[in-house]
N, C-alpha and C. Protein backbone atom coordinates (compact mmCIF):
# COMPACT_ATOMS: atom_id res chain seq x y z
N UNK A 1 0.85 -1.19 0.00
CA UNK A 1 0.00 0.00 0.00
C UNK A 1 0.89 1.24 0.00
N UNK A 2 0.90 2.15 -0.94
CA UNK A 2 1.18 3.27 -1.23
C UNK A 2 1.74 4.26 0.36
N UNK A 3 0.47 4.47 1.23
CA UNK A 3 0.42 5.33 2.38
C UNK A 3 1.59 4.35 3.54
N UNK A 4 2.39 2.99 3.36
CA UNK A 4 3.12 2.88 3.79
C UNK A 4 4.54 2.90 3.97
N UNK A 5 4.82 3.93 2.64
CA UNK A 5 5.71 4.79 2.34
C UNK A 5 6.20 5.87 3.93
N UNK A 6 7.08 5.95 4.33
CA UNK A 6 7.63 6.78 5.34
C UNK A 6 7.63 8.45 4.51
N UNK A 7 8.66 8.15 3.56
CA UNK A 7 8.89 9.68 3.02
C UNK A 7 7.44 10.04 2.25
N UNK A 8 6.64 9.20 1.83
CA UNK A 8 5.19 9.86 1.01
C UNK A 8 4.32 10.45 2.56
N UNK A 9 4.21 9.57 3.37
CA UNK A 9 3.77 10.22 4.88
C UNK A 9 4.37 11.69 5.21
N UNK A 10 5.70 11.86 5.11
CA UNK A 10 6.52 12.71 5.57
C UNK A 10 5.62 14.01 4.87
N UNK A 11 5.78 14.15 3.30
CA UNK A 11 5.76 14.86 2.47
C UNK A 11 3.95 14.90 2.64
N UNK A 12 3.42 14.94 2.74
CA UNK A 12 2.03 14.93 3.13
C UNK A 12 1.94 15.85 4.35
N UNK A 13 2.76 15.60 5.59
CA UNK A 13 2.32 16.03 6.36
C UNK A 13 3.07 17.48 6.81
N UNK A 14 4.20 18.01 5.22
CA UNK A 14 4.82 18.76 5.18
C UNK A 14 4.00 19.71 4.55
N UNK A 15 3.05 19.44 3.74
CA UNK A 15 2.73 20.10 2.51
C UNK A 15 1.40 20.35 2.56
N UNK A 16 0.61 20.16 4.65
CA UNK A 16 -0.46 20.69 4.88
C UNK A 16 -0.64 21.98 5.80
N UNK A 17 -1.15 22.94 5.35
CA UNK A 17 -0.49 24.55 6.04
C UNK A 17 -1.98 24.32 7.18
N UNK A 18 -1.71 23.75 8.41
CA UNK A 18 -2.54 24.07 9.17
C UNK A 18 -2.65 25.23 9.73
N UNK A 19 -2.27 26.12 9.89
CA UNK A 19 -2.66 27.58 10.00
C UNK A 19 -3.15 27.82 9.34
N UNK A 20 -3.32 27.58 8.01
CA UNK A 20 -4.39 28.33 7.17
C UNK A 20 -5.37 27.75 7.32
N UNK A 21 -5.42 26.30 7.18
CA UNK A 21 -7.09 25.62 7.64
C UNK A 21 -7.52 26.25 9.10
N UNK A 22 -6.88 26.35 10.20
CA UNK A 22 -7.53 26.79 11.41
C UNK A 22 -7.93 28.24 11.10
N UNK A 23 -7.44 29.15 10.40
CA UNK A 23 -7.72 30.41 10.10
C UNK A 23 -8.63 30.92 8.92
N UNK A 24 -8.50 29.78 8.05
CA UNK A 24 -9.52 30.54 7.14
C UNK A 24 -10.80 29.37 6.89
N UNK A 25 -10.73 28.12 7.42
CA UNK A 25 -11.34 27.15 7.22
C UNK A 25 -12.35 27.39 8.51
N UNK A 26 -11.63 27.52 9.56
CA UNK A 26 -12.36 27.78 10.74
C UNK A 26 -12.73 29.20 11.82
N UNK A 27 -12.21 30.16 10.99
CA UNK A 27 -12.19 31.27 11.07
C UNK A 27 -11.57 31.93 12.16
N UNK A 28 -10.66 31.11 12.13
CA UNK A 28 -9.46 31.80 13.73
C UNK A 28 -10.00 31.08 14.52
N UNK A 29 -11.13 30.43 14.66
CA UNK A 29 -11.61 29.55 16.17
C UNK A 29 -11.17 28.19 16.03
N UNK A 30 -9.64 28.20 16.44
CA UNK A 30 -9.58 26.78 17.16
C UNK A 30 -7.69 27.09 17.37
N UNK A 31 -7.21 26.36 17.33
CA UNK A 31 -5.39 26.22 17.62
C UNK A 31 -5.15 24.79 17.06
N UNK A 32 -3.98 25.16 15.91
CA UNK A 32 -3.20 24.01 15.73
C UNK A 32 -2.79 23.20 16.66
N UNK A 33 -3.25 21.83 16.00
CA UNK A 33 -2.52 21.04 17.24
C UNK A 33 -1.44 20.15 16.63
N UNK A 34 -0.99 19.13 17.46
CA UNK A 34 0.26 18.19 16.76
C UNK A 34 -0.28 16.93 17.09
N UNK A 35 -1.75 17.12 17.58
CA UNK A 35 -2.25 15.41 18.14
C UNK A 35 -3.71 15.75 17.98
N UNK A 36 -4.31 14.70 18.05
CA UNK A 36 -5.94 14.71 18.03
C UNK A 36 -6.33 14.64 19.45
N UNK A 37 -5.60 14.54 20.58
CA UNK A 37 -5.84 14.56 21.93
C UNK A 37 -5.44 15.88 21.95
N UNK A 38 -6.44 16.04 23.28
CA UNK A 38 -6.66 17.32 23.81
C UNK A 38 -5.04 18.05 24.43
N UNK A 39 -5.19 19.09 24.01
CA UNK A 39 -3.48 20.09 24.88
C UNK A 39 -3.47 19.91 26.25
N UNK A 40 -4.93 19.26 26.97
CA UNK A 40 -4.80 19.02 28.76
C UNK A 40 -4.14 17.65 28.72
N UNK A 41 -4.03 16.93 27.63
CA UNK A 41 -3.80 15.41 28.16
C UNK A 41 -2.15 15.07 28.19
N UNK A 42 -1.95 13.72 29.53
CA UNK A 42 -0.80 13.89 29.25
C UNK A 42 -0.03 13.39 28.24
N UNK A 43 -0.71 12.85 27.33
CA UNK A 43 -0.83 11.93 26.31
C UNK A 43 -0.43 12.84 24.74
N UNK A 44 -0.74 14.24 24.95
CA UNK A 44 -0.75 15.09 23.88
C UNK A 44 0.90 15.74 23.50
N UNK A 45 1.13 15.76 22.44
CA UNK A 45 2.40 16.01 21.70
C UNK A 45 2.43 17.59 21.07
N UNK A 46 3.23 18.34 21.78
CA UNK A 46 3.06 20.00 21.95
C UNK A 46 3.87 19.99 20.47
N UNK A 47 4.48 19.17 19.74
CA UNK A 47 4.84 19.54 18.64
C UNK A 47 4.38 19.61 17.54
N UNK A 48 3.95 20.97 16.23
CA UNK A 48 3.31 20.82 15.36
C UNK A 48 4.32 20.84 14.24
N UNK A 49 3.68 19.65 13.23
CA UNK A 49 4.65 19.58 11.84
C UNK A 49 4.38 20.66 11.12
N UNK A 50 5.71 21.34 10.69
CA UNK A 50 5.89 22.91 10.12
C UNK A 50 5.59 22.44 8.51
N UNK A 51 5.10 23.88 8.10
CA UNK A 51 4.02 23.46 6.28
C UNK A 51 5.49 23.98 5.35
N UNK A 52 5.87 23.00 4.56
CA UNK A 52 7.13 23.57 3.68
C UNK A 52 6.54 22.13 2.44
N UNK A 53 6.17 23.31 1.86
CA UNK A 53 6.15 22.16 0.36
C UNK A 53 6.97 22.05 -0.50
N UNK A 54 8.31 22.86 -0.37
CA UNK A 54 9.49 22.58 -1.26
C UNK A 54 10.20 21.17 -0.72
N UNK A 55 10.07 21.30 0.47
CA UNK A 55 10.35 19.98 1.14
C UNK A 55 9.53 18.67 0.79
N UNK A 56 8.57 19.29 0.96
CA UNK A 56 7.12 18.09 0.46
C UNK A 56 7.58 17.28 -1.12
N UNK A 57 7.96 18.60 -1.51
CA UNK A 57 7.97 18.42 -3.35
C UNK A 57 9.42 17.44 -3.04
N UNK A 58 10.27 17.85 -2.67
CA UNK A 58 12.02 17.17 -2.87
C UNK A 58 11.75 15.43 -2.59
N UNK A 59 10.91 14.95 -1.23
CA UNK A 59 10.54 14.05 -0.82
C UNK A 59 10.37 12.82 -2.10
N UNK A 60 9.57 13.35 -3.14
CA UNK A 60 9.30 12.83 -4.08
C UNK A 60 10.00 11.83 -4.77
């Protein structure tokens, strides 16, 4: 399967500008996150993957 590619994962998750979806998709109401768990849990990962699609593109 295709999506078990490491670098096609990588480049995917380089080449999605979540600031712009939280800002213009959701209209400033919400905060990037780096996990689908909540920012209270201790379970949650304070790191968000940064949007660079030249990177995305090189991956290729």
């Amino acid at each position: 399967m295709v999506l078990y590619d490491v670098r096609l994962q990588k480049a995917v998750s380089l080449a999605i500008d979540r600031h712009f979806i939280v800002n213009e998709l959701y209209y400033g109401y919400g905060e990037v996150m780096g996990s689908i768990l909540s920012p209270a849990s201790p379970f949650s990962v304070p790191m968000v993957p940064e949007y660079n699609p030249e990177e995305a593109y090189a991956l290729d």
